[in-house]
Protein backbone atom coordinates (compact mmCIF):
# COMPACT_ATOMS: atom_id res chain seq x y z
CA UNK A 1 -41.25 -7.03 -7.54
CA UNK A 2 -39.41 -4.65 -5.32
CA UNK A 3 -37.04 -2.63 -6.31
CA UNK A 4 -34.37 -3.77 -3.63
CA UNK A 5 -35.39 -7.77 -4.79
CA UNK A 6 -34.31 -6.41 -8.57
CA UNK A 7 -31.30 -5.15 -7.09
CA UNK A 8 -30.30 -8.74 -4.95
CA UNK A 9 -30.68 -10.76 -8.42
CA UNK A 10 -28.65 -8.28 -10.17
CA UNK A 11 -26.20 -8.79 -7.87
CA UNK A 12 -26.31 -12.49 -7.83
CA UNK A 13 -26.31 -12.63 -11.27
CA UNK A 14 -23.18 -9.92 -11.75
CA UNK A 15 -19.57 -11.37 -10.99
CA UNK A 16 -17.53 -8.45 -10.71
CA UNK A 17 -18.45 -8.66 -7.50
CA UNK A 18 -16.80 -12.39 -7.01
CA UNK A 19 -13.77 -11.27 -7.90
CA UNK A 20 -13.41 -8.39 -5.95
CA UNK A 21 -14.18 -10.84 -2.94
CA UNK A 22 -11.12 -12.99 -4.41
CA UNK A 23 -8.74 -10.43 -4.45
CA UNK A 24 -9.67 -8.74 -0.81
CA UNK A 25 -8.53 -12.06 0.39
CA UNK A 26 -5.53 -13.04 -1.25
CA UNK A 27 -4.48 -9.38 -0.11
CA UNK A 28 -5.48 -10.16 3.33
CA UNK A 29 -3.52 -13.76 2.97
CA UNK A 30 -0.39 -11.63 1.74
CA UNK A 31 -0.84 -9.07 4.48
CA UNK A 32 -1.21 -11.94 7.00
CA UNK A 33 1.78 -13.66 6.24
CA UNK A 34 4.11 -10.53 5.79
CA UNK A 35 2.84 -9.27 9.20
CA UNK A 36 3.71 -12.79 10.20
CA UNK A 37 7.36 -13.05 9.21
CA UNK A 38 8.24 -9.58 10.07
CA UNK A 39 6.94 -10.50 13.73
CA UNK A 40 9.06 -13.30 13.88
CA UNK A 41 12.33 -12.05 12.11
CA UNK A 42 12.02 -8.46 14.16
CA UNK A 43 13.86 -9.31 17.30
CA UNK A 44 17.26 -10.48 14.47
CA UNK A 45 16.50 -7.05 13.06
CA UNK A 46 16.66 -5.04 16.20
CA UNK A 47 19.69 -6.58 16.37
CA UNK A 48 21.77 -5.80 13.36
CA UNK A 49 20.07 -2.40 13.15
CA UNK A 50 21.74 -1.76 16.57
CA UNK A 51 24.68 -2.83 15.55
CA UNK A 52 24.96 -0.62 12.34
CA UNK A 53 23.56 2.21 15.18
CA UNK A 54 26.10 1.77 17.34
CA UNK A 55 28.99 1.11 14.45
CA UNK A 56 27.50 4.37 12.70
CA UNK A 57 28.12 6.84 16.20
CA UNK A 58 31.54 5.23 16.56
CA UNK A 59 32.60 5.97 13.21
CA UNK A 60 30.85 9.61 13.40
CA UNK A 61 32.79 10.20 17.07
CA UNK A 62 36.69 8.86 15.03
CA UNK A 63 36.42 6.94 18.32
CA UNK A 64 38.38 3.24 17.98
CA UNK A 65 35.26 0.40 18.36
């Protein structure tokens, strides 16, 4: 038997490799959905980070808002 057929069934036999599978995709699940809601939540954050921006300078200034 070749060497790289030993190496296939020792593979298909060891699970290690199963659940290293498992977890690459519930990380790229997780990833998926957080790149998800920050995409949809980012325009509200522009938002209030503006505001805060724009509260921050006219507190720094000792201008009146």
């Amino acid at each position: 038997m070749s060497l790289l057929a030993s190496l296939i069934k020792q593979y298909a036999r060891d699970e290690k490799g199963a659940a290293l599978v498992e977890y690459a995709v519930i990380f790229a699940v997780l990833i998926a959905g957080t790149v998800t809601a920050v995409s949809a939540i980012g325009p509200e954050l522009t938002t209030i980070f503006d505001a805060v921006a724009t509260s921050v300078g006219v507190l720094a200034t000792g201008a009146a808002p």
